[in-house]
N, C-alpha and C. Protein backbone atom coordinates (compact mmCIF):
# COMPACT_ATOMS: atom_id res chain seq x y z
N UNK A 1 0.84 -1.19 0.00
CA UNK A 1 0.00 0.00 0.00
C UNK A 1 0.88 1.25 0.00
N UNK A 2 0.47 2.08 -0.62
CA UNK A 2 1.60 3.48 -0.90
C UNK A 2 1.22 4.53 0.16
N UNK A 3 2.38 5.42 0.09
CA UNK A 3 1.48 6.09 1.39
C UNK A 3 1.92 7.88 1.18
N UNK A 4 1.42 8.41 1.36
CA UNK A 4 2.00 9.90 1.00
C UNK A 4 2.09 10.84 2.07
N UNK A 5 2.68 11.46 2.42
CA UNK A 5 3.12 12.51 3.60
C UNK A 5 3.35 13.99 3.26
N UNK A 6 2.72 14.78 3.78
CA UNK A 6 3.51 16.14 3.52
C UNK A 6 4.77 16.52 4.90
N UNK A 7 6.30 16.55 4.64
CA UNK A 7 6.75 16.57 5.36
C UNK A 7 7.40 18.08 5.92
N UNK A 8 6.94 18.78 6.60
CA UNK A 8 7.46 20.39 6.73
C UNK A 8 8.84 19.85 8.01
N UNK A 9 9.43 21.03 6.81
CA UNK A 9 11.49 21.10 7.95
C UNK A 9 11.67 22.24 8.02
N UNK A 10 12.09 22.34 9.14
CA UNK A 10 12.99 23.66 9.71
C UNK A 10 14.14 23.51 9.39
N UNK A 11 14.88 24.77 8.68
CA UNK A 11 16.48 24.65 8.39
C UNK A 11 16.81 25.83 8.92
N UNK A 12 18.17 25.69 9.32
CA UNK A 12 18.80 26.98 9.98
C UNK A 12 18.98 27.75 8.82
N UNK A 13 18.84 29.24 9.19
CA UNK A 13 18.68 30.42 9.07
C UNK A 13 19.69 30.52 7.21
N UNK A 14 18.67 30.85 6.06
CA UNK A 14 19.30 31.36 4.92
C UNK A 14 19.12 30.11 3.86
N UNK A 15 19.29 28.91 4.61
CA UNK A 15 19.70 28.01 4.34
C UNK A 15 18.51 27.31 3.41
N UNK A 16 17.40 27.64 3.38
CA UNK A 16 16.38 27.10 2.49
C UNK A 16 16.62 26.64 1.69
N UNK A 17 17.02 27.62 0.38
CA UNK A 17 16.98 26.84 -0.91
C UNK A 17 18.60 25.92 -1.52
N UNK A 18 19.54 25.72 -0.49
CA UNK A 18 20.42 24.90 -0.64
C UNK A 18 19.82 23.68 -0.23
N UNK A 19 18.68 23.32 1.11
CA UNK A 19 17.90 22.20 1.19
C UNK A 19 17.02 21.67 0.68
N UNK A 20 16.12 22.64 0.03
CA UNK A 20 15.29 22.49 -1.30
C UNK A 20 15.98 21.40 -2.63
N UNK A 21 17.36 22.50 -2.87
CA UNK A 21 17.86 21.79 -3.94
C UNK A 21 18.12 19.96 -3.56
N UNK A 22 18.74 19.67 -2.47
CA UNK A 22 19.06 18.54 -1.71
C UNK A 22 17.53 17.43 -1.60
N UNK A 23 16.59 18.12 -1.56
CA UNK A 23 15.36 17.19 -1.17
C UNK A 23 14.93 16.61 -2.42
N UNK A 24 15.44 17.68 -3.42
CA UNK A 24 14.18 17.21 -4.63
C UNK A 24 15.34 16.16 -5.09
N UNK A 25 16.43 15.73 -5.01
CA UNK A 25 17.62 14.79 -5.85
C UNK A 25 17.13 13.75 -4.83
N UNK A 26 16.41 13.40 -3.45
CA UNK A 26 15.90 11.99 -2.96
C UNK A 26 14.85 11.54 -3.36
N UNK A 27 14.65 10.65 -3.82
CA UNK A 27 13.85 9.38 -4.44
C UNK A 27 12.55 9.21 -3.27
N UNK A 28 11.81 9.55 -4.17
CA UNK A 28 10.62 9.39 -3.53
C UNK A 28 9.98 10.96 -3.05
N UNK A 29 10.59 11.94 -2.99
CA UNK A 29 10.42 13.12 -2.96
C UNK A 29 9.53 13.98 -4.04
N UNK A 30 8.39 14.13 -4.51
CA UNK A 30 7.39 14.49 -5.57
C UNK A 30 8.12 15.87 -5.54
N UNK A 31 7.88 16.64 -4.71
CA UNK A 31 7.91 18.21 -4.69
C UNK A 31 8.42 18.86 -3.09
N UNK A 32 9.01 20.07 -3.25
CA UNK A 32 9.37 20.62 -2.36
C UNK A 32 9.26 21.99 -2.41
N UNK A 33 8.74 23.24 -1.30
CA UNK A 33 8.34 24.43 -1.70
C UNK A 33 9.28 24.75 -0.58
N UNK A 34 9.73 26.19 -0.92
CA UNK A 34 10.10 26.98 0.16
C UNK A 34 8.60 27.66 0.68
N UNK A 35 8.41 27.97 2.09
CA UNK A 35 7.41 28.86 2.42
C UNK A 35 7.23 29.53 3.45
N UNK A 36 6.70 30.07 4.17
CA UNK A 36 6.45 30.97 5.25
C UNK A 36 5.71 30.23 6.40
N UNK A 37 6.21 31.27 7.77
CA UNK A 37 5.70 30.28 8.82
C UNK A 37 6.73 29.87 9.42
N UNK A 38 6.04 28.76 10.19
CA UNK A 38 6.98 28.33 11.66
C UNK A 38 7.89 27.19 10.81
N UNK A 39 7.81 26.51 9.24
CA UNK A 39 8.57 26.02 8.78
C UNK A 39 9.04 26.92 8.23
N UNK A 40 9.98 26.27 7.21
CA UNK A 40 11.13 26.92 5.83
C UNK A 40 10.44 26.24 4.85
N UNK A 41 10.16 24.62 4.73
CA UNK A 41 10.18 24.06 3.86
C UNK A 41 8.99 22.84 3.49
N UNK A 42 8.00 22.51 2.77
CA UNK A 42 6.98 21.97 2.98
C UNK A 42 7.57 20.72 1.44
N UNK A 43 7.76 19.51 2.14
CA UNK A 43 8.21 18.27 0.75
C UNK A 43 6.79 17.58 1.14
N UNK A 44 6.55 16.99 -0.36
CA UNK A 44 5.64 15.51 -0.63
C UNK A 44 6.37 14.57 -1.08
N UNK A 45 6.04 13.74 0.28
CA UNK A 45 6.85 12.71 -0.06
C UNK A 45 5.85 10.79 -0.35
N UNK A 46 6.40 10.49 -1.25
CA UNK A 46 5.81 8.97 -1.72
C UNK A 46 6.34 7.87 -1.71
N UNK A 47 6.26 6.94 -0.52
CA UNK A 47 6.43 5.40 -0.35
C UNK A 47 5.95 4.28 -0.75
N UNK A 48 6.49 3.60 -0.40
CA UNK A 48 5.61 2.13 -1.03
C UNK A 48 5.26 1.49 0.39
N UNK A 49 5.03 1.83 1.59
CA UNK A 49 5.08 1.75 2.39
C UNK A 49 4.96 2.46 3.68
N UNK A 50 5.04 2.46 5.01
CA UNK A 50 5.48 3.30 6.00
C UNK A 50 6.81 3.42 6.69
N UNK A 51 7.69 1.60 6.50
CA UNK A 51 8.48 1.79 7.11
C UNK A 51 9.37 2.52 6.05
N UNK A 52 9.08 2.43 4.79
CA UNK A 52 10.02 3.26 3.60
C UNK A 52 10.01 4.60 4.02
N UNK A 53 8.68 4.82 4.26
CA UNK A 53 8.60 6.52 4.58
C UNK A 53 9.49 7.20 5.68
N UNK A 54 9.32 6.16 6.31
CA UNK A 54 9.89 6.04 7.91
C UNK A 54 11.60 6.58 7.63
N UNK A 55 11.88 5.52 6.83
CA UNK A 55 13.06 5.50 6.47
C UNK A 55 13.93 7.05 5.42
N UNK A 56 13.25 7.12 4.81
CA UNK A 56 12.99 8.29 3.85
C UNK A 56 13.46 9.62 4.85
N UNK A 57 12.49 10.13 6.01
CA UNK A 57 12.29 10.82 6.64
C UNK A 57 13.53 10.80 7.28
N UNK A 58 14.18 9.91 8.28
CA UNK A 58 14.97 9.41 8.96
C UNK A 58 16.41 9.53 8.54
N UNK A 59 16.56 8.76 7.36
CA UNK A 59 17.77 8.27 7.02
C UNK A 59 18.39 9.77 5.89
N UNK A 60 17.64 10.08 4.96
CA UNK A 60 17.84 10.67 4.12
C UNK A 60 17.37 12.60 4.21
N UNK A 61 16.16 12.90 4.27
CA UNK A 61 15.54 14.17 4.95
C UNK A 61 16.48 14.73 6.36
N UNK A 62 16.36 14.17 7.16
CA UNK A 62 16.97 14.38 8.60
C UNK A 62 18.72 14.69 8.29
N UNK A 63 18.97 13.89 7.30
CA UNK A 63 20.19 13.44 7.55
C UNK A 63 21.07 15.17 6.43
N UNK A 64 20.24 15.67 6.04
CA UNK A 64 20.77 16.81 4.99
C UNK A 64 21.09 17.94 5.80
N UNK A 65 22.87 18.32 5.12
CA UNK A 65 23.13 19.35 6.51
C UNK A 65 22.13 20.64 6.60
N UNK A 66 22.09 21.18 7.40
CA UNK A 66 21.35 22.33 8.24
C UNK A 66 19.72 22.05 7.96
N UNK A 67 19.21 21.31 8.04
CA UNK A 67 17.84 20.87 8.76
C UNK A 67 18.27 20.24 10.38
N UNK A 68 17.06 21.05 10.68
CA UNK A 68 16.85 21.59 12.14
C UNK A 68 15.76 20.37 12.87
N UNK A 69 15.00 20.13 12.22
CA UNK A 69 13.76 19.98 12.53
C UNK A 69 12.57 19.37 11.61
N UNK A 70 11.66 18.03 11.20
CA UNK A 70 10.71 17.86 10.22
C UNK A 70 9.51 17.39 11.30
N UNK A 71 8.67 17.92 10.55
CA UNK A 71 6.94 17.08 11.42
C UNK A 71 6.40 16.57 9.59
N UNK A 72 6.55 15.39 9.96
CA UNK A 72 5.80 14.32 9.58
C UNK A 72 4.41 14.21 9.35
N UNK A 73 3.58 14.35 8.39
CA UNK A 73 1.90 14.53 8.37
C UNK A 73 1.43 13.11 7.48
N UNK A 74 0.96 12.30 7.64
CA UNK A 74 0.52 11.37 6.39
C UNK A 74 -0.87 11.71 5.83
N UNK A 75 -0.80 11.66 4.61
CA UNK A 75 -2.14 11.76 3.95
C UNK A 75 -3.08 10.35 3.93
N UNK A 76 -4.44 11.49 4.66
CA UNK A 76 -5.31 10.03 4.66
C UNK A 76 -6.17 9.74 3.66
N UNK A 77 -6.39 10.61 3.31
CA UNK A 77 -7.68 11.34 2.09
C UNK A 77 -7.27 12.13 0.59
């Protein structure tokens, strides 16, 4: 079952669209916006799975220098 998430990250200060560029080159990543607000950065992200997503989020998102911070949303609807 596939599963889709909108994932919003906080990146330290300036740093947006060097993480932007970084999100959209991971697999499984549809789209990524810079935007306003208590984030920087709002990605859609698409698994084949949860623990993929899991993983996705974790291993790869988290792992890009100067992100601060992601909240995790899954789409139910």
């Amino acid at each position: 079952m596939a599963v889709e998430a909108y994932v919003f990250i906080e990146c330290e200060h300036a740093r947006s669209k060097e993480v932007q560029a970084k999100l959209l080159k991971i697999g499984g990543v549809k789209d990524a916006r810079v935007v306003t607000g208590p984030y920087d950065l709002i990605a859609l992200v698409t698994a084949s799975n949860f623990k993929v997503l899991g993983d996705v989020v974790i291993s790869k998102i988290q792992a890009i220098n100067h992100v601060k911070k992601t909240l995790t949303n899954v789409i139910i609807e």
